[in-house]
Structures are given as structure tokens and as C-alpha cells.
PDB file of N, CA and C in Angstrom:
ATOM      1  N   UNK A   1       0.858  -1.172   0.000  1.00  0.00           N
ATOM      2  CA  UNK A   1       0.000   0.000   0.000  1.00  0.00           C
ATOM      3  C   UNK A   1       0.897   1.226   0.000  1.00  0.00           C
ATOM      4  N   UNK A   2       0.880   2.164  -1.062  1.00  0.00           N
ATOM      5  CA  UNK A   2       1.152   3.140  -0.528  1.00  0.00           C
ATOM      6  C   UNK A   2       0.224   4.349  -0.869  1.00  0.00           C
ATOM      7  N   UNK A   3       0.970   5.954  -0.394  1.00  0.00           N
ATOM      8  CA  UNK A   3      -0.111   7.082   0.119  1.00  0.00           C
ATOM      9  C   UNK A   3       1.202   8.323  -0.304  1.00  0.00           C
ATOM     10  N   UNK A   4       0.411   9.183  -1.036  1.00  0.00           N
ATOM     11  CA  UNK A   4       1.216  10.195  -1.456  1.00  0.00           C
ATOM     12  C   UNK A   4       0.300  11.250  -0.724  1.00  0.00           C
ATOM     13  N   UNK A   5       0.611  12.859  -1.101  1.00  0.00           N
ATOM     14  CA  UNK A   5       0.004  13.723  -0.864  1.00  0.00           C
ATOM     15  C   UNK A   5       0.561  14.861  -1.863  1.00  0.00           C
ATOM     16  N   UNK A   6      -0.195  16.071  -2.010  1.00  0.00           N
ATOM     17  CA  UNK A   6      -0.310  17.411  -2.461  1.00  0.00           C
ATOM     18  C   UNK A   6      -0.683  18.343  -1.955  1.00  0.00           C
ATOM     19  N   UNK A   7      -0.545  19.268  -1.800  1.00  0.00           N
ATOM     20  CA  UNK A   7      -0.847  20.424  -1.065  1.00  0.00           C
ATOM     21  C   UNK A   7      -1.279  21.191  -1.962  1.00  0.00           C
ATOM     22  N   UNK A   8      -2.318  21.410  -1.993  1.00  0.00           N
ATOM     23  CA  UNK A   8      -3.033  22.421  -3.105  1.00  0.00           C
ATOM     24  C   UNK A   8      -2.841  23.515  -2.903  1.00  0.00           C
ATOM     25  N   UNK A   9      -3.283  23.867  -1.447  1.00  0.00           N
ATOM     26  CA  UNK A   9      -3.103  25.493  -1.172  1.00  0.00           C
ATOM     27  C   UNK A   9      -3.372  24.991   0.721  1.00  0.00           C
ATOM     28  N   UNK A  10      -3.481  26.045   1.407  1.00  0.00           N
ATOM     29  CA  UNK A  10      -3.165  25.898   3.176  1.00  0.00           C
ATOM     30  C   UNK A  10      -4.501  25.250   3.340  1.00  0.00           C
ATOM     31  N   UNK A  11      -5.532  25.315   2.510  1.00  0.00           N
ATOM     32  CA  UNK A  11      -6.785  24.622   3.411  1.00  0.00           C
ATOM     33  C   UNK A  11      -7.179  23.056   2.332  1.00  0.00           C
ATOM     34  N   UNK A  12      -6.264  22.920   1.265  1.00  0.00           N
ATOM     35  CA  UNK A  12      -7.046  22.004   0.098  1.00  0.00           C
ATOM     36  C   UNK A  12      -5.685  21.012  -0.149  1.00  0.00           C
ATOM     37  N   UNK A  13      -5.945  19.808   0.286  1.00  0.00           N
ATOM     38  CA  UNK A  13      -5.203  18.798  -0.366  1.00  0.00           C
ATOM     39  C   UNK A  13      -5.471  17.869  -0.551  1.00  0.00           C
ATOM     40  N   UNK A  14      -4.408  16.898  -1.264  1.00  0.00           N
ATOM     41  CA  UNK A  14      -5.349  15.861  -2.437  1.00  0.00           C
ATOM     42  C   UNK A  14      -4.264  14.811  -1.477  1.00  0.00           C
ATOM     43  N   UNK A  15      -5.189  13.358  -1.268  1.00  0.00           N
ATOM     44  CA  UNK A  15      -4.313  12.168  -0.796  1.00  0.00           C
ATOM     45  C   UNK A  15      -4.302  11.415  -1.582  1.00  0.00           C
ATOM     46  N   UNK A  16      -3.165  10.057  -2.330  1.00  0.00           N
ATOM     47  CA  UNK A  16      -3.700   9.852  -3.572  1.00  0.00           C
ATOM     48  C   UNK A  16      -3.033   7.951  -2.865  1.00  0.00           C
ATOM     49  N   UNK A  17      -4.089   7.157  -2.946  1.00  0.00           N
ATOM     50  CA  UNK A  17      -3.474   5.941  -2.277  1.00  0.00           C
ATOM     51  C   UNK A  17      -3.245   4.851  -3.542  1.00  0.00           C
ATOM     52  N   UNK A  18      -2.684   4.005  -3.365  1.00  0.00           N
ATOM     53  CA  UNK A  18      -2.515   2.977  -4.367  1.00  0.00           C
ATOM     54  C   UNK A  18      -1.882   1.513  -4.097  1.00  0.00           C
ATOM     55  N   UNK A  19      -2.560   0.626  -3.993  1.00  0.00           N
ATOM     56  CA  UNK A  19      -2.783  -1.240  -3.892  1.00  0.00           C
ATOM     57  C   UNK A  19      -4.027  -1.160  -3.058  1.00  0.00           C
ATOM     58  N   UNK A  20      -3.345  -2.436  -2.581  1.00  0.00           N
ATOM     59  CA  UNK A  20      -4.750  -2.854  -1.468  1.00  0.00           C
ATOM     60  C   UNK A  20      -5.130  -2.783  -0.026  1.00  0.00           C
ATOM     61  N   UNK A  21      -6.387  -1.710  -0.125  1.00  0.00           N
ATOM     62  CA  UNK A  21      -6.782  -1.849   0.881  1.00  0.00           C
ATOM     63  C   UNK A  21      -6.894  -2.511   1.876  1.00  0.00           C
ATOM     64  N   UNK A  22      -6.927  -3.676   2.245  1.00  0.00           N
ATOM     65  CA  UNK A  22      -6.905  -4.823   2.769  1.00  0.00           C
ATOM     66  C   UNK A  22      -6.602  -4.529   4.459  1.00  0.00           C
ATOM     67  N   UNK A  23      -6.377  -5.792   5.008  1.00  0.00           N
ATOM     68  CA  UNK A  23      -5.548  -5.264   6.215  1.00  0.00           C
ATOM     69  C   UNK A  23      -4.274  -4.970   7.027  1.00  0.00           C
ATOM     70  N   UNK A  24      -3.563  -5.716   5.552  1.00  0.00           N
ATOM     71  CA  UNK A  24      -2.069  -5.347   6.082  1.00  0.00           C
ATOM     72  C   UNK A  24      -1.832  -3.861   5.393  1.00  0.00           C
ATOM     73  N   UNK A  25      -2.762  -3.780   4.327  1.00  0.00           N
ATOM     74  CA  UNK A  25      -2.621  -2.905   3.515  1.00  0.00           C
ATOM     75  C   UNK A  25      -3.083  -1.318   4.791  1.00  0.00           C
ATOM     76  N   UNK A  26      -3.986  -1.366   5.090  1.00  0.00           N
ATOM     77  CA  UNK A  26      -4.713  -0.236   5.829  1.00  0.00           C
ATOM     78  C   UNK A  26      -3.793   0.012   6.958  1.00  0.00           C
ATOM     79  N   UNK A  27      -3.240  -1.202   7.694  1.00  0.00           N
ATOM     80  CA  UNK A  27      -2.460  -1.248   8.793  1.00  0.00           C
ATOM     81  C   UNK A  27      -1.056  -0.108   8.744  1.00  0.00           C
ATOM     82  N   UNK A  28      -0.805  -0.328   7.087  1.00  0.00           N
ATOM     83  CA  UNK A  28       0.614   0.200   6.447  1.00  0.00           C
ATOM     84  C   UNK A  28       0.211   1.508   6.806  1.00  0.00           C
ATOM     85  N   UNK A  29      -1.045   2.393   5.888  1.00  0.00           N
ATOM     86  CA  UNK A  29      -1.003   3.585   6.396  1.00  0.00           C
ATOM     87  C   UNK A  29      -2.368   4.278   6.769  1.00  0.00           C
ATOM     88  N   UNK A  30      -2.345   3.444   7.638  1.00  0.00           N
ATOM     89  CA  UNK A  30      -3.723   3.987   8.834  1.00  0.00           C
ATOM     90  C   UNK A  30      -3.010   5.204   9.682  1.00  0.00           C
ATOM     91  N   UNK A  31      -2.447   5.464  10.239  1.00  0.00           N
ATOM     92  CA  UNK A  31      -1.717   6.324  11.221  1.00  0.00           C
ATOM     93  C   UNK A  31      -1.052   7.951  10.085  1.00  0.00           C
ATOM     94  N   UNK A  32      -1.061   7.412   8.810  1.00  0.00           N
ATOM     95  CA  UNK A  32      -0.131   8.643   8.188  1.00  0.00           C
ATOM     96  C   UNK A  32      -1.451   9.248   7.020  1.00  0.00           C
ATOM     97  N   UNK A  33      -2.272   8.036   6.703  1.00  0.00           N
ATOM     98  CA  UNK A  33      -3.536   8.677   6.111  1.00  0.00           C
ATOM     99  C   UNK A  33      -4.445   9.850   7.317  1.00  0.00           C
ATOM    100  N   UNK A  34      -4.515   9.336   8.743  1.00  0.00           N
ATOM    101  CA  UNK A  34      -5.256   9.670   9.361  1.00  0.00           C
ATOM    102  C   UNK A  34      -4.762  10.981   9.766  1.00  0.00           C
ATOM    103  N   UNK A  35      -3.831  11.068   9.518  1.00  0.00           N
ATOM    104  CA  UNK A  35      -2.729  12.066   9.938  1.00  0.00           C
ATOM    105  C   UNK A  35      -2.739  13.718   9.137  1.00  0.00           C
ATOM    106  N   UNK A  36      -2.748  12.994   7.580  1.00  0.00           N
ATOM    107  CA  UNK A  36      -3.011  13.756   6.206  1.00  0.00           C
ATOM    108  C   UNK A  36      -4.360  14.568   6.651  1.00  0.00           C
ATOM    109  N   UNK A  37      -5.403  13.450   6.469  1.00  0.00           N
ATOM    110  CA  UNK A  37      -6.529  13.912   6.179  1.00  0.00           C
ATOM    111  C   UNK A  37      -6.781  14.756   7.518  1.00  0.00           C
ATOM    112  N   UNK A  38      -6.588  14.946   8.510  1.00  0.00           N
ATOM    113  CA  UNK A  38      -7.103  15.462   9.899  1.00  0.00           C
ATOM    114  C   UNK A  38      -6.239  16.763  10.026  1.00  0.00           C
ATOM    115  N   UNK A  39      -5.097  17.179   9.060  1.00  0.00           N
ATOM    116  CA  UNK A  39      -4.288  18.051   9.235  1.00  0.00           C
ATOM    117  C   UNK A  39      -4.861  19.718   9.032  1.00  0.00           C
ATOM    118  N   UNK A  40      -4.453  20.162   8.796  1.00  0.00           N
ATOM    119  CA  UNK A  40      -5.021  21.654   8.762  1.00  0.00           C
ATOM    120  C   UNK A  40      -5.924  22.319   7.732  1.00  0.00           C
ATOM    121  N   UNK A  41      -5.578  20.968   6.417  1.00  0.00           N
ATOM    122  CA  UNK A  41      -6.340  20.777   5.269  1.00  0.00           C
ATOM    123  C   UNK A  41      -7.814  20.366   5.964  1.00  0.00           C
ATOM    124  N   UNK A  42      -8.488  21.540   5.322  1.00  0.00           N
ATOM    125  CA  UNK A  42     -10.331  21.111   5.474  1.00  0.00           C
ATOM    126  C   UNK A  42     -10.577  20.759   4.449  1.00  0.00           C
ATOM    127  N   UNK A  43      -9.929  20.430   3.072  1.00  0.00           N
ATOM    128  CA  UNK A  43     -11.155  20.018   2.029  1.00  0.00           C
ATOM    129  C   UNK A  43      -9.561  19.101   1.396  1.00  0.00           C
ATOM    130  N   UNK A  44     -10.306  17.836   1.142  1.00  0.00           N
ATOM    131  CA  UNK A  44      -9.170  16.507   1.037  1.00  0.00           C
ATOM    132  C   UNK A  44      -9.800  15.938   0.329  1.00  0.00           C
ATOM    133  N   UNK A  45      -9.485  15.356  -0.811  1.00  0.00           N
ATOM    134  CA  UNK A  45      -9.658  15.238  -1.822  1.00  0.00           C
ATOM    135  C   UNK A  45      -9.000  13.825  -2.013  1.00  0.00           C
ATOM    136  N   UNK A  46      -9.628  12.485  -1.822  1.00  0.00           N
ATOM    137  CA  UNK A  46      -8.639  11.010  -1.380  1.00  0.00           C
ATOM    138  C   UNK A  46      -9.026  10.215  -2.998  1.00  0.00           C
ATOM    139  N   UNK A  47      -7.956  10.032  -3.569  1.00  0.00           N
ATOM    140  CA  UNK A  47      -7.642   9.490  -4.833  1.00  0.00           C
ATOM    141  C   UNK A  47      -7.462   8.186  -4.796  1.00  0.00           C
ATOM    142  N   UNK A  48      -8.599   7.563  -4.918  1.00  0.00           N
ATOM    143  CA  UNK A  48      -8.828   5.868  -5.383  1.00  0.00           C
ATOM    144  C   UNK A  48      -8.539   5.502  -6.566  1.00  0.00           C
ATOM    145  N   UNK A  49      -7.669   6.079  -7.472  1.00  0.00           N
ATOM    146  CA  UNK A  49      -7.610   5.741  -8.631  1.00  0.00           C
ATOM    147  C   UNK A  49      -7.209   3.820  -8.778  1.00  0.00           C
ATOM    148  N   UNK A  50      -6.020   4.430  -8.070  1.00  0.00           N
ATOM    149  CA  UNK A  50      -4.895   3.183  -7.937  1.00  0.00           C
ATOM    150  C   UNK A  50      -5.024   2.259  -6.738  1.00  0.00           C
ATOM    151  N   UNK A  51      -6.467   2.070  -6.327  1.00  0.00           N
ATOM    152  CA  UNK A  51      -6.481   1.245  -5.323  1.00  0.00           C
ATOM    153  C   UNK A  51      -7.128  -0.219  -6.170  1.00  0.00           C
ATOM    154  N   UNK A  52      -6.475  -1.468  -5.877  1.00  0.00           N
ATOM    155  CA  UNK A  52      -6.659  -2.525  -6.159  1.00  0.00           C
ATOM    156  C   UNK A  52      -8.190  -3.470  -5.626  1.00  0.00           C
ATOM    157  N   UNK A  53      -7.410  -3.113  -4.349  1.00  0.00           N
ATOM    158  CA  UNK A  53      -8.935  -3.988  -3.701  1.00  0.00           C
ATOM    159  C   UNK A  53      -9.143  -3.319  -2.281  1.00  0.00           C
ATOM    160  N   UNK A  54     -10.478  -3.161  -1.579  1.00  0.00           N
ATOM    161  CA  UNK A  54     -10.951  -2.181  -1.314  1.00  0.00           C
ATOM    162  C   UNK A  54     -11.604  -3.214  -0.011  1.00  0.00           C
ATOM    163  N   UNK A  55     -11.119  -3.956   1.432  1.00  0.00           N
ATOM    164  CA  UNK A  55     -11.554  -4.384   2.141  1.00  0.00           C
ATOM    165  C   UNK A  55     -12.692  -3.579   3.637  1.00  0.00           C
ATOM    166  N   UNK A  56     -13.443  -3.806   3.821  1.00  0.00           N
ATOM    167  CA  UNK A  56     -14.223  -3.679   5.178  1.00  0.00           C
ATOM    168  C   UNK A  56     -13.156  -2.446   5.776  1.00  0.00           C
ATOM    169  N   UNK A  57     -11.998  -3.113   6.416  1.00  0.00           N
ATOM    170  CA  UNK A  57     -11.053  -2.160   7.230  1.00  0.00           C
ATOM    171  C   UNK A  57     -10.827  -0.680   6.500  1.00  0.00           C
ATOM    172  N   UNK A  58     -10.580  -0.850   5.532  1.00  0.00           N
ATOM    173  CA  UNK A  58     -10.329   0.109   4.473  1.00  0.00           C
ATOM    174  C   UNK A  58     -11.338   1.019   4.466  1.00  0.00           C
ATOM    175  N   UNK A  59     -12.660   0.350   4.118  1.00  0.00           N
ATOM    176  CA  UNK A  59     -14.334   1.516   4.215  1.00  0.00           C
ATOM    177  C   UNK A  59     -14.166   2.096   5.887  1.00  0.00           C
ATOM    178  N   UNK A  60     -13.765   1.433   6.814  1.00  0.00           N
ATOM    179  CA  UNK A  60     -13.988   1.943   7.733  1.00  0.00           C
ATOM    180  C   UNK A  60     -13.235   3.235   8.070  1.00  0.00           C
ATOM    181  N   UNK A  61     -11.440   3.318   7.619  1.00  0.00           N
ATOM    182  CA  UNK A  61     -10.758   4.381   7.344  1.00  0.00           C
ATOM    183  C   UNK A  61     -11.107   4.983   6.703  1.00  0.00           C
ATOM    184  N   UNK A  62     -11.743   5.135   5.307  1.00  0.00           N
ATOM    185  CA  UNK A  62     -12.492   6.315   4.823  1.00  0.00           C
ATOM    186  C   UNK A  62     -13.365   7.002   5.744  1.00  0.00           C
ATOM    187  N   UNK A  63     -14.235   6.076   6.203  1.00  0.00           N
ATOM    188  CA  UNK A  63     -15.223   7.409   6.942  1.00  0.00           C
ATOM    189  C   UNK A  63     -15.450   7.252   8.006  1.00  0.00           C
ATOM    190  N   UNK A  64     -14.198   7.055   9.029  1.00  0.00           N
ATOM    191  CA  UNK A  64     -13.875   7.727  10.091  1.00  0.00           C
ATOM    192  C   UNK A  64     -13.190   8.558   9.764  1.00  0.00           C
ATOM    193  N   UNK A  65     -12.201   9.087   8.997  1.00  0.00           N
ATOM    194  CA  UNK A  65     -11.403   9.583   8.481  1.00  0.00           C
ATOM    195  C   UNK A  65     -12.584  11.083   7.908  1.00  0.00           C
ATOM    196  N   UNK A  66     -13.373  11.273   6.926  1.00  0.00           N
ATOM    197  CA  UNK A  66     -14.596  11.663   6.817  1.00  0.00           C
ATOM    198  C   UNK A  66     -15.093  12.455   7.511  1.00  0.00           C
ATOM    199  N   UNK A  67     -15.692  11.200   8.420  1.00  0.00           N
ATOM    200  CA  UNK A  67     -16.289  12.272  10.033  1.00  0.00           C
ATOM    201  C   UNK A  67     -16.087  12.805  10.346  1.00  0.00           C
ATOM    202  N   UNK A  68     -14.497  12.507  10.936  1.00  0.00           N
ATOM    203  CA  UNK A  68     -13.272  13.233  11.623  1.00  0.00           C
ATOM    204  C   UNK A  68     -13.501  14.870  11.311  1.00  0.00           C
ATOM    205  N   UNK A  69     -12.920  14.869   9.733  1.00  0.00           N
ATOM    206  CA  UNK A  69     -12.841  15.631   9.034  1.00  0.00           C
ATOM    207  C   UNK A  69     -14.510  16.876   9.211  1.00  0.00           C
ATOM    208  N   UNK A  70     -15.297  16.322   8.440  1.00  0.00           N
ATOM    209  CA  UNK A  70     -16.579  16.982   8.907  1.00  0.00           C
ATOM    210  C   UNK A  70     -16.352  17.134  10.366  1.00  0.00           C
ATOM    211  N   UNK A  71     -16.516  16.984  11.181  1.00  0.00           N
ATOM    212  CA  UNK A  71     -17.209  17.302  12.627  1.00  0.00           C
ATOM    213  C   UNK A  71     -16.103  18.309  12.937  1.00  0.00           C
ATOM    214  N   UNK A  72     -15.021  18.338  12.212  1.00  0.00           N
ATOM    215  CA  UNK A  72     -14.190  20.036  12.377  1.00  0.00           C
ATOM    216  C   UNK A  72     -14.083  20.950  11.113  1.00  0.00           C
ATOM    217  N   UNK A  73     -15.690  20.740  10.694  1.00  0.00           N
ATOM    218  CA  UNK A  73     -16.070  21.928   9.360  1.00  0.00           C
ATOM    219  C   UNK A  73     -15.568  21.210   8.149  1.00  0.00           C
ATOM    220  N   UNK A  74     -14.522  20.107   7.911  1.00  0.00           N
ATOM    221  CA  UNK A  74     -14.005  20.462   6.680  1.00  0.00           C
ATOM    222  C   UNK A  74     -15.230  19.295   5.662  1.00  0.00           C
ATOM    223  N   UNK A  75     -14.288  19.009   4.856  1.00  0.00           N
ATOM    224  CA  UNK A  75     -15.324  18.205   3.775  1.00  0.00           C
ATOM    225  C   UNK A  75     -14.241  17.157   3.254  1.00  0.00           C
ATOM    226  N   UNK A  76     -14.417  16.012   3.138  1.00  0.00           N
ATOM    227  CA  UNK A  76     -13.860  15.089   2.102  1.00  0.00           C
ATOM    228  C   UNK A  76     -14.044  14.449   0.917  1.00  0.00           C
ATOM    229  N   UNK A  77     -13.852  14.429  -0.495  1.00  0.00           N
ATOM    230  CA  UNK A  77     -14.400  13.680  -1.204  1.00  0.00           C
ATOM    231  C   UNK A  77     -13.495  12.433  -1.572  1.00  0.00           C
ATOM    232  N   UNK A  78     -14.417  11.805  -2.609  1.00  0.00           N
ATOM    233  CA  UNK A  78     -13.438  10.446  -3.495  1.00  0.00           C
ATOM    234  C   UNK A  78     -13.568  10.567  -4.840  1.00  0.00           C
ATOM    235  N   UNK A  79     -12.127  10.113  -5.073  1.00  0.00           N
ATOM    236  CA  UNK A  79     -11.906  10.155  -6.657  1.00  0.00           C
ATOM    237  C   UNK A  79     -11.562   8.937  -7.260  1.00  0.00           C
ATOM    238  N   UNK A  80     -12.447   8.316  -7.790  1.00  0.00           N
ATOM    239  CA  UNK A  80     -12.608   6.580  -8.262  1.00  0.00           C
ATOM    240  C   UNK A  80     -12.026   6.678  -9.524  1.00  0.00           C
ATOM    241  N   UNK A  81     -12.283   8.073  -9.984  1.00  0.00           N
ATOM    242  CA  UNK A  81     -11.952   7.978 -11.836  1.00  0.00           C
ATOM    243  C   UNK A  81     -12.780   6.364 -12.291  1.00  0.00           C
ATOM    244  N   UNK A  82     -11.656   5.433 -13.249  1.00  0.00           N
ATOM    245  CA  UNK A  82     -12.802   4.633 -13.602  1.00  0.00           C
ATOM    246  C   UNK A  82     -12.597   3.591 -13.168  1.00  0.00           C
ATOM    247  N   UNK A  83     -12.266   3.172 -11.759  1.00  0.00           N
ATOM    248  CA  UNK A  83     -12.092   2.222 -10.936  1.00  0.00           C
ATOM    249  C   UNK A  83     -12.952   1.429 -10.594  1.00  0.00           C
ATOM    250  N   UNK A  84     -13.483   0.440 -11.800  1.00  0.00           N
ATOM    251  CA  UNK A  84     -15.329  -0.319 -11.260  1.00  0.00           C
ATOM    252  C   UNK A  84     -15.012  -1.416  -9.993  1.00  0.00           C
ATOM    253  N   UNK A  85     -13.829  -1.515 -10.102  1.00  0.00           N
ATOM    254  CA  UNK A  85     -14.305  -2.706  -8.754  1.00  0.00           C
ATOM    255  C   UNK A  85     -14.504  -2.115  -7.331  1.00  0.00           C
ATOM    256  N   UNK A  86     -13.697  -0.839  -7.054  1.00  0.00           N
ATOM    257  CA  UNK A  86     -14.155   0.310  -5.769  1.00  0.00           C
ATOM    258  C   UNK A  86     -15.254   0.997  -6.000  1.00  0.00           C
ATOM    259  N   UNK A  87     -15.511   1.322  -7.025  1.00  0.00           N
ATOM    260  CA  UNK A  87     -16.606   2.004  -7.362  1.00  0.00           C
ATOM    261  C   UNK A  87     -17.798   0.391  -6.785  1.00  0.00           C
ATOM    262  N   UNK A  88     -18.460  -0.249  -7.238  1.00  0.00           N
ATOM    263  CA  UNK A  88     -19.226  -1.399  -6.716  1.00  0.00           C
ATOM    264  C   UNK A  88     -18.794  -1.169  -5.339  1.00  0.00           C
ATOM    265  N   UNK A  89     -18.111  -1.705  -4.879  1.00  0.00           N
ATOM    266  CA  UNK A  89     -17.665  -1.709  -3.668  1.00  0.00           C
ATOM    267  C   UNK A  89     -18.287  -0.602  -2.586  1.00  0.00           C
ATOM    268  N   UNK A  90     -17.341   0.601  -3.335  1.00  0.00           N
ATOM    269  CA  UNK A  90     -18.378   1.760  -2.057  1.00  0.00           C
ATOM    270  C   UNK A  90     -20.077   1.971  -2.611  1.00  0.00           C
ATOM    271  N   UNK A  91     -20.584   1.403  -3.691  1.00  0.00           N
ATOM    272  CA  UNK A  91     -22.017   1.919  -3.583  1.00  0.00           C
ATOM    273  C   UNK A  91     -22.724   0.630  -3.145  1.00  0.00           C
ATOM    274  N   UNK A  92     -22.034  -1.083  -3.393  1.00  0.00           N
ATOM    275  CA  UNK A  92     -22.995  -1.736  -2.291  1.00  0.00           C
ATOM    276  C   UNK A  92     -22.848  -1.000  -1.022  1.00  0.00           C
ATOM    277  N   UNK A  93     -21.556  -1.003  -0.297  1.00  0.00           N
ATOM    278  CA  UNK A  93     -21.564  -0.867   1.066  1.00  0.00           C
ATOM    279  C   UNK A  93     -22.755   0.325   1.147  1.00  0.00           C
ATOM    280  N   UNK A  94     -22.941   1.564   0.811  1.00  0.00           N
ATOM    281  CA  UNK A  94     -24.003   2.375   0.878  1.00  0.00           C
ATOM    282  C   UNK A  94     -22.635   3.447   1.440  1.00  0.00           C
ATOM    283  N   UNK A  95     -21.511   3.638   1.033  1.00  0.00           N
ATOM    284  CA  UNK A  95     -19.554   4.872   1.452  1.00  0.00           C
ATOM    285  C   UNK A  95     -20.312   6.173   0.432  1.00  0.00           C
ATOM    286  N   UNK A  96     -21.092   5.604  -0.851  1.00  0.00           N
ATOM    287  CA  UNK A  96     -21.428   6.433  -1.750  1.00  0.00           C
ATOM    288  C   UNK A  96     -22.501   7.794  -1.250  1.00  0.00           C
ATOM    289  N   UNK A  97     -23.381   6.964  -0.054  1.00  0.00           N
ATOM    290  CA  UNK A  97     -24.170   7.797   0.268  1.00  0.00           C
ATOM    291  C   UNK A  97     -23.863   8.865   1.540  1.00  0.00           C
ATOM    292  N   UNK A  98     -22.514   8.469   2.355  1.00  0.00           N
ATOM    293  CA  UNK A  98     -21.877   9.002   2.963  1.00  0.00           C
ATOM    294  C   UNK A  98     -20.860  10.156   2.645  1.00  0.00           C
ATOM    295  N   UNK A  99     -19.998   9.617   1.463  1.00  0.00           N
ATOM    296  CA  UNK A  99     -18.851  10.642   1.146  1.00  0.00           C
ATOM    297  C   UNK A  99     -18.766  10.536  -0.218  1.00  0.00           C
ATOM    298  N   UNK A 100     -19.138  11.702  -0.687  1.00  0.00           N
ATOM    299  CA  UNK A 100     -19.542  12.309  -2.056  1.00  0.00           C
ATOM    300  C   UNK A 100     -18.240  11.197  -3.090  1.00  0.00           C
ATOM    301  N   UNK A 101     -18.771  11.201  -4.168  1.00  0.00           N
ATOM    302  CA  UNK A 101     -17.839  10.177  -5.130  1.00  0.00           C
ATOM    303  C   UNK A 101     -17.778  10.812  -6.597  1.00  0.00           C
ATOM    304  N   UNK A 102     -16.315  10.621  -7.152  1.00  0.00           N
ATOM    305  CA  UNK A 102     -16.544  11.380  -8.213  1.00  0.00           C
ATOM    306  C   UNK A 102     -15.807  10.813  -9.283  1.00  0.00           C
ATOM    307  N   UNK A 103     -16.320  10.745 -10.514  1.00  0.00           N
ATOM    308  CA  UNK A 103     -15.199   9.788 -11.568  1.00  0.00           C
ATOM    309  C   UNK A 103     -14.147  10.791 -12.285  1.00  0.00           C
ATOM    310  N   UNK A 104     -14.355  11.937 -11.905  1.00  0.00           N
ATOM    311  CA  UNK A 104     -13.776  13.360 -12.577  1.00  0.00           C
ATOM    312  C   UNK A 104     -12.442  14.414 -11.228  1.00  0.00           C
ATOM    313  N   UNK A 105     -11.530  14.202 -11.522  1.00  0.00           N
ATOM    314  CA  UNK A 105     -10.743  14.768 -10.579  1.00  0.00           C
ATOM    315  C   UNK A 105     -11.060  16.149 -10.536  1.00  0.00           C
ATOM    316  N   UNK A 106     -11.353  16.590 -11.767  1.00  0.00           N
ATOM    317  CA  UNK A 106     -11.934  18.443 -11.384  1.00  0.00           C
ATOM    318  C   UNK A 106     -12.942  18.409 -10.640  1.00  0.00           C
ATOM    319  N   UNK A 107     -14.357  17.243 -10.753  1.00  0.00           N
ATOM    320  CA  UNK A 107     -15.310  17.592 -10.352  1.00  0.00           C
ATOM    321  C   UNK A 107     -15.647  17.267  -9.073  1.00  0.00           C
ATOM    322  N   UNK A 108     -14.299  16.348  -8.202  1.00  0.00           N
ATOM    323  CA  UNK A 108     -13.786  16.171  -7.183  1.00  0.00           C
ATOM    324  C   UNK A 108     -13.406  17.633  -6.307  1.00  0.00           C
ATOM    325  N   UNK A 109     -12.292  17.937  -7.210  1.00  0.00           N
ATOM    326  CA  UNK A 109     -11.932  19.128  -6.526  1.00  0.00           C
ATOM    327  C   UNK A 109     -12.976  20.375  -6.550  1.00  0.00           C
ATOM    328  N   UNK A 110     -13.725  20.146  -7.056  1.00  0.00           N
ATOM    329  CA  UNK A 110     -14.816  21.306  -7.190  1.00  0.00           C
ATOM    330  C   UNK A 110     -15.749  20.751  -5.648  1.00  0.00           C
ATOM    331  N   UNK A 111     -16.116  20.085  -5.612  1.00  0.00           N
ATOM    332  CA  UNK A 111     -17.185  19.420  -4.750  1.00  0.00           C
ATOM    333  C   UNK A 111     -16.466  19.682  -3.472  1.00  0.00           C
ATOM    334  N   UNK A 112     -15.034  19.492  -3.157  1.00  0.00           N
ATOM    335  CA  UNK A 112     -14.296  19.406  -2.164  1.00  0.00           C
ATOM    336  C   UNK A 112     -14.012  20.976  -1.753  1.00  0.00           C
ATOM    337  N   UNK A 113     -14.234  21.419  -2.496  1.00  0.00           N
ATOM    338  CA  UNK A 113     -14.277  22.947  -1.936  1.00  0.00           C
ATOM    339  C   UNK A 113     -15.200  23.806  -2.358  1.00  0.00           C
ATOM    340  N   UNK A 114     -16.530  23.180  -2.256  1.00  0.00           N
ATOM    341  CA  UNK A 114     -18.038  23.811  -2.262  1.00  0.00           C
ATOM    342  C   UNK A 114     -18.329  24.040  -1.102  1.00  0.00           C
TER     343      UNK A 114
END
């Protein structure tokens, strides 16, 4: 698993992860995702492009991660681009109806700082 970042500007950044979610996978960067997203950045912008496979543990770091985020004003979105097996994934679980989803990285970053 790994986890990059960008700094868009002091309140907007983009996290961009890539393999598998899983649980050794989440384990890898549970502590430095949680870290990213909770930072001073209110509008985070988490890039599923390059995620492989997308386990339980994994949905659960998104949106605690999410919450987190909301319940101190900011906003998070997801950027699946054309990732159908995460994409299925977060709209069985019902992640879709929680934290906005987007197949368009502009229309990501637009949403993420609406």
C-alpha cells in the first residue's frame, strides 16, 4: 500500500493511495492517512484511482477519516476515476451515500471545496 500527498493550497489537499486496501494494507497507512486527512487541510480530496482492492477495514478508514474531518467543518471527497471494482464496492456498502464520489478529478476538486 502506498499514500502520497499534495498540497493544493493551506486549506485544500489531495491524498492519492494505491494497492490494497486490505488489512495489512490499511495497517501500512492507517496512522499517516489519518494524519493527512485530519491536518489543517479542510477540504481533502482522497484518490482511489490506484487502489486494487478495497476491504471492510479500508471503508472503515475512509469514513472515520470523513467524520473526523466533517465534525471540524471540513469536507472530504473520493476520486474513483474509472475504478469499477471500488466504485461497486463503495455503492454496495451504501460509502457512496456518505462521502460524495466522483469519476472526474476536477469535479472532485470542485465538490471538495463547495
Amino acid at each position: 500500500m502506498a499514500i502520497e500527498f499534495e498540497d493544493v493550497s493551506d486549506t485544500f489537499r489531495r491524498i492519492k493511495l494505491s494497492g490494497r486496501l486490505d488489512i495489512p494494507g490499511t495497517e501500512a497507512i492507517s496512522m499517516k492517512f489519518t494524519n493527512l486527512a485530519a491536518s489543517t487541510s479542510r477540504r481533502v480530496v482522497v484518490d482511489l484511482t490506484g487502489v486494487s482492492f478495497l476491504a471492510s477495514i479500508g471503508i472503515r478508514e475512509l469514513i472515520s477519516s470523513a467524520k473526523a474531518l466533517q465534525n471540524r467543518g471540513g469536507r472530504m471527497v473520493l476520486f474513483i476515476g474509472d475504478n469499477v471494482g471500488v466504485t461497486k464496492t463503495l455503492e454496495v456498502t451504501g460509502v457512496d451515500t456518505l462521502i460524495p464520489m466522483f469519476s472526474s478529478l476536477s469535479e472532485a476538486d470542485q465538490a471538495a471545496l463547495a
